[in-house]
C-alpha atoms as a PDB file:
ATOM      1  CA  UNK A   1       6.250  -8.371   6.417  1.00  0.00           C
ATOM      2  CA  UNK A   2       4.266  -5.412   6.734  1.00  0.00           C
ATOM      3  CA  UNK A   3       1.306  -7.005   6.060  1.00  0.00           C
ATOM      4  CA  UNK A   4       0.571 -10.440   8.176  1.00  0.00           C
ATOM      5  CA  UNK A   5      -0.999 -11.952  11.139  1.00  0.00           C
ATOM      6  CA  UNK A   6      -4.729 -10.220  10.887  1.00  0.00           C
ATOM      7  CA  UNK A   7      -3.467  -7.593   8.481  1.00  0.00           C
ATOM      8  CA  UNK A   8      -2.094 -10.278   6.353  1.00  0.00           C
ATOM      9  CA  UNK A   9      -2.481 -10.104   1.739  1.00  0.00           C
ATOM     10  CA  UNK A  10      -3.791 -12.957   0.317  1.00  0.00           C
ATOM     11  CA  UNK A  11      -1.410 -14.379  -2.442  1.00  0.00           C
ATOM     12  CA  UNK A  12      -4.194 -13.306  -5.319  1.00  0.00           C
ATOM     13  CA  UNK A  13      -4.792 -17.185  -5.531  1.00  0.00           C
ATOM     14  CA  UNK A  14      -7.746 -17.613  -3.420  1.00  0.00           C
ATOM     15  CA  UNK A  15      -9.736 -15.267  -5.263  1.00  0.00           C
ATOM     16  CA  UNK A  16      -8.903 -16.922  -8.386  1.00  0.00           C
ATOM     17  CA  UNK A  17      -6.356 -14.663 -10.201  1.00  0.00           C
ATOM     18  CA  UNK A  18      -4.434 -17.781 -10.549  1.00  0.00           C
ATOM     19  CA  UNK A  19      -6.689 -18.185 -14.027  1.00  0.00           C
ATOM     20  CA  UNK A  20      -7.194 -14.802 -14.410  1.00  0.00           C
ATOM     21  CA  UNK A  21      -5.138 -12.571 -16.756  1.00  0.00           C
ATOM     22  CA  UNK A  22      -4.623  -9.160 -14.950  1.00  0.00           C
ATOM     23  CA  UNK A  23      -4.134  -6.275 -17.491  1.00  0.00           C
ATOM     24  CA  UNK A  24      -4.457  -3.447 -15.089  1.00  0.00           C
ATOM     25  CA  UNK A  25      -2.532  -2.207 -12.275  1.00  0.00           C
ATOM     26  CA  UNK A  26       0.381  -4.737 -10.434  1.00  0.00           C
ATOM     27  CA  UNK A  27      -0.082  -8.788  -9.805  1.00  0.00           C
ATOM     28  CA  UNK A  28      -1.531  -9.709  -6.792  1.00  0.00           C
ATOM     29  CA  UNK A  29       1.212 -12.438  -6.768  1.00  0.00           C
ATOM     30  CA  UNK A  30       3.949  -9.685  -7.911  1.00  0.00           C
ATOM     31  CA  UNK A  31       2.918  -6.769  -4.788  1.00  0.00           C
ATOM     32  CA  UNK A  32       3.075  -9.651  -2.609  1.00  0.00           C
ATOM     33  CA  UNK A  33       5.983 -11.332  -3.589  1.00  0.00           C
ATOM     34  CA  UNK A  34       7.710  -8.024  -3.746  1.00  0.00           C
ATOM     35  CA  UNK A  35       7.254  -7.274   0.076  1.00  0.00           C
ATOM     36  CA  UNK A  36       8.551 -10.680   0.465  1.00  0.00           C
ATOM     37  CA  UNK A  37      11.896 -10.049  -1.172  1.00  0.00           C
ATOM     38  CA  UNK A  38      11.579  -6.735   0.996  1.00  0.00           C
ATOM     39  CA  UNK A  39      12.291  -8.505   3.978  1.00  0.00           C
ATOM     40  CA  UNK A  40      16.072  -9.689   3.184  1.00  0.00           C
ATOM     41  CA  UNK A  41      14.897 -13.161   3.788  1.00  0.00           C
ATOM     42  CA  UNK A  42      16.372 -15.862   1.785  1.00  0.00           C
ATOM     43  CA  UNK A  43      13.289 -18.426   1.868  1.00  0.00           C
ATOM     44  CA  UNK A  44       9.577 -18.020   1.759  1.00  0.00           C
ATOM     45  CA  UNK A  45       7.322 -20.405   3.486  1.00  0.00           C
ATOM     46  CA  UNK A  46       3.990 -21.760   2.316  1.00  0.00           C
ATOM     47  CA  UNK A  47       1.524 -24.077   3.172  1.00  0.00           C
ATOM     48  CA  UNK A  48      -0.953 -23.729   0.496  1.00  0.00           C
ATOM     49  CA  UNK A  49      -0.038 -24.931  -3.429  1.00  0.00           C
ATOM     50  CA  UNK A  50      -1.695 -22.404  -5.041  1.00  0.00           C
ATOM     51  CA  UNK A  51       0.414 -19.757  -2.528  1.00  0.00           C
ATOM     52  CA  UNK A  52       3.714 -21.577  -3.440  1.00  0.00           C
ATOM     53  CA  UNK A  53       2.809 -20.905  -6.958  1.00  0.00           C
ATOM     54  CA  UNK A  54       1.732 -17.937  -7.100  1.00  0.00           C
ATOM     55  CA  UNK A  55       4.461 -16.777  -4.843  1.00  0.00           C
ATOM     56  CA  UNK A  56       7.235 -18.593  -6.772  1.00  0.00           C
ATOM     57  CA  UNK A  57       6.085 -16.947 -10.125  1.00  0.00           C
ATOM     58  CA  UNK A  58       5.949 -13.420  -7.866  1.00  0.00           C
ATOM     59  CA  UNK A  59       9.964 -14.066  -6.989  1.00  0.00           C
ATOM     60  CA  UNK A  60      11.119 -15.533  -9.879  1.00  0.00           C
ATOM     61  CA  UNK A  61       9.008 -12.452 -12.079  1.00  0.00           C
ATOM     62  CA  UNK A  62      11.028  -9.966  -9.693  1.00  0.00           C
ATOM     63  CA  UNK A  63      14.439 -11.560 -10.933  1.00  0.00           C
ATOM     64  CA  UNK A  64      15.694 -13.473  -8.201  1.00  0.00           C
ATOM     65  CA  UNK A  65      17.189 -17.091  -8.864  1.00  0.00           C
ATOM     66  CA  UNK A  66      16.231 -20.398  -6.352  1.00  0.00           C
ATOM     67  CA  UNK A  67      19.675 -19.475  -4.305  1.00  0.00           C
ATOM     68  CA  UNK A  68      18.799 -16.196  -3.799  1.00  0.00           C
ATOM     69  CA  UNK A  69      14.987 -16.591  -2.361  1.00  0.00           C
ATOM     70  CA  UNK A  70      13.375 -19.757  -2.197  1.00  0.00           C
ATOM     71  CA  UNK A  71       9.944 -20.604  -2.201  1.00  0.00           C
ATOM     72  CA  UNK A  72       9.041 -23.618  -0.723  1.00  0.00           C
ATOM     73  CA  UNK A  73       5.956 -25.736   1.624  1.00  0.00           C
ATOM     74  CA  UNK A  74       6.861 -25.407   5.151  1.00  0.00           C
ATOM     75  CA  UNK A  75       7.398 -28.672   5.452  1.00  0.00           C
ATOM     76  CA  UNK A  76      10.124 -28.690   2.450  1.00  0.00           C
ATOM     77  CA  UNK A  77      12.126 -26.297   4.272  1.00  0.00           C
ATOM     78  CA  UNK A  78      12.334 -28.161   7.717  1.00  0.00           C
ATOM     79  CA  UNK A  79      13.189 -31.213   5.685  1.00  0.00           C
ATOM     80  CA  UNK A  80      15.937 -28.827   4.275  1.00  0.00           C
ATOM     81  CA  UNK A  81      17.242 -28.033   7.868  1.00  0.00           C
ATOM     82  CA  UNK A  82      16.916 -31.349   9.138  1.00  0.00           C
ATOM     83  CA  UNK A  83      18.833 -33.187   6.286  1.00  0.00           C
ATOM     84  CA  UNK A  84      20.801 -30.805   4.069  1.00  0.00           C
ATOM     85  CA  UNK A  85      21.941 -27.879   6.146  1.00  0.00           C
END
């Protein structure tokens, strides 16, 4: 992603928009989660519950079903490799 590492965009959770109702301009969660699906990649890692959240609601808002992109905790997804795939 275009933004990470030092550069990286915070989810919009940490600064509270998780409560908040935005009425101008694009999600936090949305921009983000958009850049995400940007990427071609299938599944999103987390390691925060308010980023799964506000990430899942970001991929799911942009149209894209659990099959297509996932959103998951880190560790979810190596249980995924370890067990199911």
């Amino acid at each position: 992603m275009g933004r990470s590492g030092t550069a990286g965009m915070c989810c919009g959770a940490g600064g509270a928009r998780m409560w908040m109702e935005e009425t101008i301009g694009k999600k936090v969660n949305d921009e983000r989660a958009q850049e995400a699906i940007a990427t071609g990649a299938t599944r999103v890692a987390t390691a925060c519950p308010f980023c799964y959240i506000m990430l899942d609601d970001g991929v799911k808002g942009a149209g894209k079903d659990e099959d297509e992109v996932r959103v998951a905790d880190i560790s979810i997804h190596l249980w995924d490799s370890l067990n199911h795939e």
